[in-house]
N, C-alpha and C. Protein backbone atom coordinates (compact mmCIF):
# COMPACT_ATOMS: atom_id res chain seq x y z
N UNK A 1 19.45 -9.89 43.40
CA UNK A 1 19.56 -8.46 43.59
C UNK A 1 20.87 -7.94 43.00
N UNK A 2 21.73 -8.50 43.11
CA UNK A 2 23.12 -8.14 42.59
C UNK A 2 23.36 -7.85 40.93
N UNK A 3 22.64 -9.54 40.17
CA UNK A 3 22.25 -9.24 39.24
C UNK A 3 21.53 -7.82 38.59
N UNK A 4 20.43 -7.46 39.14
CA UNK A 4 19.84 -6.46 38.81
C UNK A 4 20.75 -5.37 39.30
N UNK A 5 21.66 -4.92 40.40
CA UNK A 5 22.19 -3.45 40.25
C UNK A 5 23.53 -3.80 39.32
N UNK A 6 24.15 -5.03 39.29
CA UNK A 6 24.88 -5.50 38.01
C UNK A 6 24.78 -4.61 36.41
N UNK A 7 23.30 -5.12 36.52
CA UNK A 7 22.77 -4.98 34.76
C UNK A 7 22.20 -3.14 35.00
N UNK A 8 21.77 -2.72 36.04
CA UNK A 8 21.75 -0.90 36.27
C UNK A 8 22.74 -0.38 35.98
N UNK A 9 24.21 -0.86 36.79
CA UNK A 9 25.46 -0.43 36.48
C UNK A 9 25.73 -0.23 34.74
N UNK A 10 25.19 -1.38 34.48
CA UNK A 10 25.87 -1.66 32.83
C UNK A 10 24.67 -0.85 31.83
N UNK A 11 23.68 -0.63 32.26
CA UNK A 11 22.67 0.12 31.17
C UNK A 11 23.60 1.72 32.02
N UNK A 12 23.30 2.07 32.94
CA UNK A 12 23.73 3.47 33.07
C UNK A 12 24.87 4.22 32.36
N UNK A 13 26.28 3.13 32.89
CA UNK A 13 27.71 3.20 31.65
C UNK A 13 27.70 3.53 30.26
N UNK A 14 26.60 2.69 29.93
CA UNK A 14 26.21 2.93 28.19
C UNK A 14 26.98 1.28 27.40
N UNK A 15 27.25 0.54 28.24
CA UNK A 15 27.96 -0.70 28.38
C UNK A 15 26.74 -1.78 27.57
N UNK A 16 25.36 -1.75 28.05
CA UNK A 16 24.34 -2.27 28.23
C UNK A 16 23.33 -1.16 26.93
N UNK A 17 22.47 -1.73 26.62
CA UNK A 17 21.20 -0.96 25.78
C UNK A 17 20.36 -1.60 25.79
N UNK A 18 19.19 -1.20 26.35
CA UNK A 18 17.65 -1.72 26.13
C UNK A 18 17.13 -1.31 24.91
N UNK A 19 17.41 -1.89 23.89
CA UNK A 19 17.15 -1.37 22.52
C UNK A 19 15.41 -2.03 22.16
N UNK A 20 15.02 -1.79 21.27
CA UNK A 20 14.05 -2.33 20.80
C UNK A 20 14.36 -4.03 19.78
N UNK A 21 15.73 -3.84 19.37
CA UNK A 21 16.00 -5.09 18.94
C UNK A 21 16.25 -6.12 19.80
N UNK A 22 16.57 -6.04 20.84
CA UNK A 22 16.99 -6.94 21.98
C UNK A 22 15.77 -7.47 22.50
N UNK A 23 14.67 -6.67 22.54
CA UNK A 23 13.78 -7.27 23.04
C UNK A 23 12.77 -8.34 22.13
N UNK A 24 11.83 -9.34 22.96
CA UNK A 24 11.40 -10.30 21.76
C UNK A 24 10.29 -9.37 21.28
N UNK A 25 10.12 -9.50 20.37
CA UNK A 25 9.06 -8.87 19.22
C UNK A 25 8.44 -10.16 18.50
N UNK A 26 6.84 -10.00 18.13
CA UNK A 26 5.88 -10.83 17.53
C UNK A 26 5.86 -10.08 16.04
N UNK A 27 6.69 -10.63 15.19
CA UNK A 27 6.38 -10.45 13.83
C UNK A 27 5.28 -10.46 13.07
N UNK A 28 4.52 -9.32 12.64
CA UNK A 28 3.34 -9.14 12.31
C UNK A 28 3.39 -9.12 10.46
N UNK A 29 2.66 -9.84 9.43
CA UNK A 29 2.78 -10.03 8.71
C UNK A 29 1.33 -9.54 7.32
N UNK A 30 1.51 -8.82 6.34
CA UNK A 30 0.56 -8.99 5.91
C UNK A 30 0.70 -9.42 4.38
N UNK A 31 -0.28 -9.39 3.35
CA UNK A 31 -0.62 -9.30 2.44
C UNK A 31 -1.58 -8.85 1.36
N UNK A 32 -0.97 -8.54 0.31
CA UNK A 32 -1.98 -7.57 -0.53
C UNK A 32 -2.16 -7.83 -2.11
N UNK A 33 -2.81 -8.09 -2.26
CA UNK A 33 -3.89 -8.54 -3.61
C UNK A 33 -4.54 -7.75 -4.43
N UNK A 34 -3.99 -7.47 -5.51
CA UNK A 34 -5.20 -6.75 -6.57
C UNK A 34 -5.67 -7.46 -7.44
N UNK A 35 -7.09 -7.58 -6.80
CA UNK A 35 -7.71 -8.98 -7.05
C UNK A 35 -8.44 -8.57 -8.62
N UNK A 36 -8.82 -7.45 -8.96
CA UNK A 36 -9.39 -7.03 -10.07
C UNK A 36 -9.45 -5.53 -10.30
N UNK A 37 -9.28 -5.10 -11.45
CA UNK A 37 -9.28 -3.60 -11.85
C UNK A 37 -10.15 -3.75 -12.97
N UNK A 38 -11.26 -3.00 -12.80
CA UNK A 38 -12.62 -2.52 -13.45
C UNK A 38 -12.64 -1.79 -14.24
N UNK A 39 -12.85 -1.15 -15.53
CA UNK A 39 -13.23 0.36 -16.41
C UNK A 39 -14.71 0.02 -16.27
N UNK A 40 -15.13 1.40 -15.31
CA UNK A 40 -16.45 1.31 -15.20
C UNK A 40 -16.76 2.39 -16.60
N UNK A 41 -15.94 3.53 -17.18
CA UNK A 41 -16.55 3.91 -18.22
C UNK A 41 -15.00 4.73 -18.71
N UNK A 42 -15.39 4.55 -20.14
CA UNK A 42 -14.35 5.35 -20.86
C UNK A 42 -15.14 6.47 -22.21
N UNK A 43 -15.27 8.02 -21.81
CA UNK A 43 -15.76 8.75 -22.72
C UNK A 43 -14.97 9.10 -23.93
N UNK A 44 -13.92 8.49 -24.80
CA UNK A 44 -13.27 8.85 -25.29
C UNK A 44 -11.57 8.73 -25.40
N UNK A 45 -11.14 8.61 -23.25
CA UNK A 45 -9.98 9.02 -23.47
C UNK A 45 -8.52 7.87 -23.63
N UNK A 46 -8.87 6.89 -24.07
CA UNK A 46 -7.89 6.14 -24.59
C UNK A 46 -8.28 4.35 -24.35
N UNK A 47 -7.28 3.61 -25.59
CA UNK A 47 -7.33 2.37 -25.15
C UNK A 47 -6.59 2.02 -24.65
N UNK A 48 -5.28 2.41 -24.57
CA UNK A 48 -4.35 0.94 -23.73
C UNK A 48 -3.71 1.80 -22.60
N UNK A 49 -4.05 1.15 -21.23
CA UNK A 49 -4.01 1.43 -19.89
C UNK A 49 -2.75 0.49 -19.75
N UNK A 50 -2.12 1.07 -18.35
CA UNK A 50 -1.11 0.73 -17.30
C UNK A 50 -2.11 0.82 -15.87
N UNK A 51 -2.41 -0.25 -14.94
CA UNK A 51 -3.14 -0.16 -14.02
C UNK A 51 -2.43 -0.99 -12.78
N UNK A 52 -1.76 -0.49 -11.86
CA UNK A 52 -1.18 -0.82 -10.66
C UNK A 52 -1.69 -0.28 -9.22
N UNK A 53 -1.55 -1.16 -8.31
CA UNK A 53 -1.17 -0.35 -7.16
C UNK A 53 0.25 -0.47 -6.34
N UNK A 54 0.94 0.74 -5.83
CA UNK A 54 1.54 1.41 -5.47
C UNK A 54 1.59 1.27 -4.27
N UNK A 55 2.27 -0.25 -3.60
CA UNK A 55 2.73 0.34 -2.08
C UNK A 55 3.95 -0.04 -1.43
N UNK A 56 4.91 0.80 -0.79
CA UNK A 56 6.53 1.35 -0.63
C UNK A 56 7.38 0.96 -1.36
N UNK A 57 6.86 1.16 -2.69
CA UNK A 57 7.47 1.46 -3.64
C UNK A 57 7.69 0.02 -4.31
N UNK A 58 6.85 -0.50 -4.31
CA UNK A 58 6.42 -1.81 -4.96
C UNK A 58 4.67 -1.81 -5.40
N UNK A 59 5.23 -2.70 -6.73
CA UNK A 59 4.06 -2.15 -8.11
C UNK A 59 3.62 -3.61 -7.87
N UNK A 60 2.23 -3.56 -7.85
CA UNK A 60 1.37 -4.69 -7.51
C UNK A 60 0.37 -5.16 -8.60
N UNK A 61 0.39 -5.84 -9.80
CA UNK A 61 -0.34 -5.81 -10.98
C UNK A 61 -2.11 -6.41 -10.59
N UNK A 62 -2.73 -6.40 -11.43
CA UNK A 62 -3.51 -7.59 -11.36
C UNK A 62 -3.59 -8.74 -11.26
N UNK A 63 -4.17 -9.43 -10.01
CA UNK A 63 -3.81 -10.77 -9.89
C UNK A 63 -2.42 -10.86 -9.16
N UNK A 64 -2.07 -9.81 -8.71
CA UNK A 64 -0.48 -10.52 -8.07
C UNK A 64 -0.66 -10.07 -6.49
N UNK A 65 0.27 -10.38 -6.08
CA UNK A 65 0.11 -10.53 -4.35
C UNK A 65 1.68 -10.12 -3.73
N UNK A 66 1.66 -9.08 -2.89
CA UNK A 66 2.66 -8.73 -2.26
C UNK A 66 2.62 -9.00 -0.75
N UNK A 67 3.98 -9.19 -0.27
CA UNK A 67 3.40 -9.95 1.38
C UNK A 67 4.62 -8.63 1.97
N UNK A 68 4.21 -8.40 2.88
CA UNK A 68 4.50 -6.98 3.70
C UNK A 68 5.17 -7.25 5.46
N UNK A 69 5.77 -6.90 5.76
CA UNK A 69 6.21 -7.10 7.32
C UNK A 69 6.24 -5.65 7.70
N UNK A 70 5.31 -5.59 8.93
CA UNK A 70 4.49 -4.33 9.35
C UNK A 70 5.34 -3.71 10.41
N UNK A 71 5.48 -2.88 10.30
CA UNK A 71 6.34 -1.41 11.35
C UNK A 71 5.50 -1.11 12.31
N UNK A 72 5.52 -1.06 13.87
CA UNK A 72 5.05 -0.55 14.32
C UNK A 72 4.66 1.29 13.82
N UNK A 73 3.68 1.78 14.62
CA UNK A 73 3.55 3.28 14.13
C UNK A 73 4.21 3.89 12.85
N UNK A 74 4.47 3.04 11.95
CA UNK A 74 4.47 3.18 10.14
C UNK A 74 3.42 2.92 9.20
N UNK A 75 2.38 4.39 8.83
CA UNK A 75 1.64 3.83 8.39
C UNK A 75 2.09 3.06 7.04
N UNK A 76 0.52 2.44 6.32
CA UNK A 76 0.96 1.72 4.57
C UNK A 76 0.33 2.90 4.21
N UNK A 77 0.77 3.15 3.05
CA UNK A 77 -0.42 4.21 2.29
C UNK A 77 -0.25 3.29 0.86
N UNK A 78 -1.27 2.80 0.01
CA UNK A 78 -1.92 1.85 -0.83
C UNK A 78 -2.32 2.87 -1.91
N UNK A 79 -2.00 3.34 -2.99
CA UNK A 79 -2.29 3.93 -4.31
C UNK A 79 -2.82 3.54 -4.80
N UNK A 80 -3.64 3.82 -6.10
CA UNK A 80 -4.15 2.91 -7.20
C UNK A 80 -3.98 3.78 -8.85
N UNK A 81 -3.56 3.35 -9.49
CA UNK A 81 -3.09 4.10 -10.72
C UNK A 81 -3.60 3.41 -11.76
N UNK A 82 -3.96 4.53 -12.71
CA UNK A 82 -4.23 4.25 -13.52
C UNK A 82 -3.84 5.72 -14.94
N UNK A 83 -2.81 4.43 -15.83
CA UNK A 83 -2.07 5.80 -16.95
C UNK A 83 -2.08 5.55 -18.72
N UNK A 84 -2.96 6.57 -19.02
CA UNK A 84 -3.13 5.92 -20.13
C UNK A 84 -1.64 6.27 -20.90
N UNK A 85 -1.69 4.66 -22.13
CA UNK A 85 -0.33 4.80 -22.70
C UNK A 85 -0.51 5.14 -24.23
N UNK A 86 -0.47 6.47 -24.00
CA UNK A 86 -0.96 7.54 -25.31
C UNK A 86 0.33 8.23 -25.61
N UNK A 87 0.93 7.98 -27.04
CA UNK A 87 2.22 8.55 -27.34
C UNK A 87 2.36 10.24 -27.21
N UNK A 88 1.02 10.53 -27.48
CA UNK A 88 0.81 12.43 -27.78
C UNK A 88 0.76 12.51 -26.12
N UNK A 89 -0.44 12.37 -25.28
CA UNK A 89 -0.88 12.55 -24.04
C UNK A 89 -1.12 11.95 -23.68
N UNK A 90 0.10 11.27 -22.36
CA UNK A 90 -0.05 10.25 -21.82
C UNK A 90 -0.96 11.32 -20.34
N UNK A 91 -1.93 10.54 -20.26
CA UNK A 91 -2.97 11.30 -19.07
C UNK A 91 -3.07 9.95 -18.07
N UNK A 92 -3.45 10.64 -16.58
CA UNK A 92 -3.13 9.61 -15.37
C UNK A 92 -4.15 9.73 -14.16
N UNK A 93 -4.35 8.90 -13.26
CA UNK A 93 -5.01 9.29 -12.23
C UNK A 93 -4.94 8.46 -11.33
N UNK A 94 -5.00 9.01 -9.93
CA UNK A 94 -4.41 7.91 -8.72
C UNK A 94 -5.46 8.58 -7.42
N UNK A 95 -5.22 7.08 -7.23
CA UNK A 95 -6.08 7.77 -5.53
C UNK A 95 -5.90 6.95 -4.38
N UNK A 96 -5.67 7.42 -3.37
CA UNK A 96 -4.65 6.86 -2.17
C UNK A 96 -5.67 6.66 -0.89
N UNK A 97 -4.99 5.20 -0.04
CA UNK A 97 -6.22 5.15 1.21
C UNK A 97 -4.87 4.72 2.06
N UNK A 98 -4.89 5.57 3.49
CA UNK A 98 -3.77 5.23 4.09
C UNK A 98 -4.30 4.06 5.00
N UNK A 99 -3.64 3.51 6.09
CA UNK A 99 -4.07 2.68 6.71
C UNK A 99 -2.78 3.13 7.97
N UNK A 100 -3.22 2.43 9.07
CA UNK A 100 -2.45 2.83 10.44
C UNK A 100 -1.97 1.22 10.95
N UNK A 101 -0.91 1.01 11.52
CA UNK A 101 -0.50 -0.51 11.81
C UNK A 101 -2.01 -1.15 12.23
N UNK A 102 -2.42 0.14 13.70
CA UNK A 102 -3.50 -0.44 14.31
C UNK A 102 -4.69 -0.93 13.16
N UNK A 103 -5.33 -0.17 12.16
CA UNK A 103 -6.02 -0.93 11.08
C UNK A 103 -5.73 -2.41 10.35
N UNK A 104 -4.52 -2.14 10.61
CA UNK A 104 -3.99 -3.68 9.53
C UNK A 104 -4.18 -5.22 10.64
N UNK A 105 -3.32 -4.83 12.17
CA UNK A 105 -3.54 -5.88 12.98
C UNK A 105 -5.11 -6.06 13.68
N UNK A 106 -5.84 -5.45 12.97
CA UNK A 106 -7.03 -5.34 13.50
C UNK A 106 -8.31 -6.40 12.46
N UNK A 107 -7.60 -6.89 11.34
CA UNK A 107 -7.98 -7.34 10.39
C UNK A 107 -7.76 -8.51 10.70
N UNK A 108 -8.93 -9.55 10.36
CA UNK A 108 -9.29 -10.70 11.26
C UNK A 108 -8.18 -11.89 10.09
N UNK A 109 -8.74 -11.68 9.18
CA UNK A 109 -7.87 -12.87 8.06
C UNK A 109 -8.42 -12.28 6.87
N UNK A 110 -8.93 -11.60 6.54
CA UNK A 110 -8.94 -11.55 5.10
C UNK A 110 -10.32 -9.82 4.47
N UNK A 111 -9.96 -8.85 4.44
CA UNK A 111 -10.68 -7.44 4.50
C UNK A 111 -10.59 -7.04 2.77
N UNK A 112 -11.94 -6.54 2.30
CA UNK A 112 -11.57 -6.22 0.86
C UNK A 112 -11.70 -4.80 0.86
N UNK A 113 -11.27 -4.45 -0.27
CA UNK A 113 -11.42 -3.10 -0.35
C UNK A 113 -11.18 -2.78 -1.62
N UNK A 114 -11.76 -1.31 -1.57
CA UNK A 114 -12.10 -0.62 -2.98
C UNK A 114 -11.65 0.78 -3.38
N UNK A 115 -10.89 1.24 -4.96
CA UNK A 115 -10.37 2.66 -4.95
C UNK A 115 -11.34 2.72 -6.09
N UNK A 116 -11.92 4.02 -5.94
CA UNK A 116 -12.09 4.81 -7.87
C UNK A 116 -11.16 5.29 -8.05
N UNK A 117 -10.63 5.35 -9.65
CA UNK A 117 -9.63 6.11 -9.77
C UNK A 117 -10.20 6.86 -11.28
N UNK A 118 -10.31 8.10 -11.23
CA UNK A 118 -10.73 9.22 -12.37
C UNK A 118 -9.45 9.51 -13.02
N UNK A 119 -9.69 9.40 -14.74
CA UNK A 119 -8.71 10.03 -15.44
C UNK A 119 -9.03 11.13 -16.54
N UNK A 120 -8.86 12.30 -16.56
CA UNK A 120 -9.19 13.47 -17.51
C UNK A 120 -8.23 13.15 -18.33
N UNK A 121 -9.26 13.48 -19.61
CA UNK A 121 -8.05 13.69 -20.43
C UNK A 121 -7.77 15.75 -20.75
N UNK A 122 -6.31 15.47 -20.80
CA UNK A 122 -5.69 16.78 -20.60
C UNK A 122 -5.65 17.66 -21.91
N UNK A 123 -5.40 16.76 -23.23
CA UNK A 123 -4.71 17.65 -24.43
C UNK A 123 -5.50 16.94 -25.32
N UNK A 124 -5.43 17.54 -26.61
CA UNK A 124 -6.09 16.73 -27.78
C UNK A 124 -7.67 17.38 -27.97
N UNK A 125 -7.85 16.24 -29.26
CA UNK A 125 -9.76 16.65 -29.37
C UNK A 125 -10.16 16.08 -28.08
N UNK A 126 -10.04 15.28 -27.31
CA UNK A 126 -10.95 14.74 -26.45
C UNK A 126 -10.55 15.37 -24.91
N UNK A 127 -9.85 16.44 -25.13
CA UNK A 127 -9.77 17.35 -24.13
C UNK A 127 -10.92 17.61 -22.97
N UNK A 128 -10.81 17.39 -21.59
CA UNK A 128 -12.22 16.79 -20.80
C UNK A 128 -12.74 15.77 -20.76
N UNK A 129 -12.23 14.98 -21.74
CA UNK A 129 -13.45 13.23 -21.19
C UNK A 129 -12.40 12.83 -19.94
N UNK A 130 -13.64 11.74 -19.79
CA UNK A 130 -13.10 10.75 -18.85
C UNK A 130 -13.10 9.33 -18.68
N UNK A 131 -12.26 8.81 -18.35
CA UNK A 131 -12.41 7.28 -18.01
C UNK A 131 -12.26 7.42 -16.19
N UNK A 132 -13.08 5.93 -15.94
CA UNK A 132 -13.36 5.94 -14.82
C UNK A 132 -12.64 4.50 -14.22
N UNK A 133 -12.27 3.91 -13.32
CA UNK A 133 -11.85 2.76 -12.97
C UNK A 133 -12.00 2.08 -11.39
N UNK A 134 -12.15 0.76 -11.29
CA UNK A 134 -12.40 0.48 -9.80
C UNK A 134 -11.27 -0.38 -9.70
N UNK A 135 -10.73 -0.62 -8.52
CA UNK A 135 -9.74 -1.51 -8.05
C UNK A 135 -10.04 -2.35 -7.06
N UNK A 136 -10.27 -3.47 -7.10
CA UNK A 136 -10.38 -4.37 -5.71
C UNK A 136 -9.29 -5.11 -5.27
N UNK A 137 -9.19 -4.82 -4.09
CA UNK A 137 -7.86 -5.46 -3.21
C UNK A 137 -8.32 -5.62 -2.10
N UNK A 138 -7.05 -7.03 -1.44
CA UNK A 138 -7.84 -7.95 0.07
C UNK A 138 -6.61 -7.79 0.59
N UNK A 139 -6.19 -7.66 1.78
CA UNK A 139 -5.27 -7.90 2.71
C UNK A 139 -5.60 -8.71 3.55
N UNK A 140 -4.75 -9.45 3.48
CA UNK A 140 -4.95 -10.73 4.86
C UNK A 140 -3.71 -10.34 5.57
N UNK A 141 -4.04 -11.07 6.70
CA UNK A 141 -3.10 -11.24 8.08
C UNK A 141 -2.29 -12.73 7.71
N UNK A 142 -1.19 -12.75 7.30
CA UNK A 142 -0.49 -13.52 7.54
C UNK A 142 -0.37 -14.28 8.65
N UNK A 143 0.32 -15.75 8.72
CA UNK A 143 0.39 -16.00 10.23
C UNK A 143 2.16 -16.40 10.55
């Protein structure tokens, strides 16, 4: 008992902090894969692509794998880009899927998933076409 109005005394003072670091925490871990990027169609608007995804501020190529340590109530938000590398008009297109901690620790070992990503072209003769693109990516649960 002493102990405990001891350690009251010392949190009340400001002596003491029940912080969130002090306490034990289960390190939650993930990872992310862009396992393949698709051109499902190109009407015109260019050949040589830049194709990433985009998450906190780390560029994830094809075939490469980023491993993540998860924030409570921080969501991920996961991009997918795609920019054509055209000296006159460089034209672009991205499309974003957020996710919530609760989605990610909810993922058993291994979840795939899928972006379209649409690119207009802006300037030039081929003003209006489009290329089209798919992205597949897996997140696993680390252990």
């Amino acid at each position: 008992m002493k102990t405990f109005i001891y350690a009251t005394l010392l949190l009340l003072s400001g002596c003491l902090s029940l912080s969130s670091a002090s306490l034990p925490q289960t390190k939650r871990s993930i990872s992310i894969k862009l396992k393949k990027v698709l051109q499902l169609s190109n009407d015109g608007v260019g050949k040589d692509w830049s194709n990433f995804l985009s998450v906190q501020k780390n560029i994830i190529k094809e075939g490469e794998t980023l491993e993540l340590d998860l924030e409570k109530r921080a969501p991920l938000v996961i991009e997918a880009h795609a920019i054509e590398e055209d000296k006159s008009y460089s034209d672009a297109g991205k499309s974003t899927m957020n996710f919530s901690y609760s989605d990610l620790i909810s993922i058993e070992k291994t979840s795939r998933f899928e972006m379209d990503v649409t690119v207009i072209e802006i300037g030039g003769q081929r003003a209006g076409s489009t290329a089209k693109w798919k992205f597949i990516f897996e997140i696993s649960k680390e252990k």
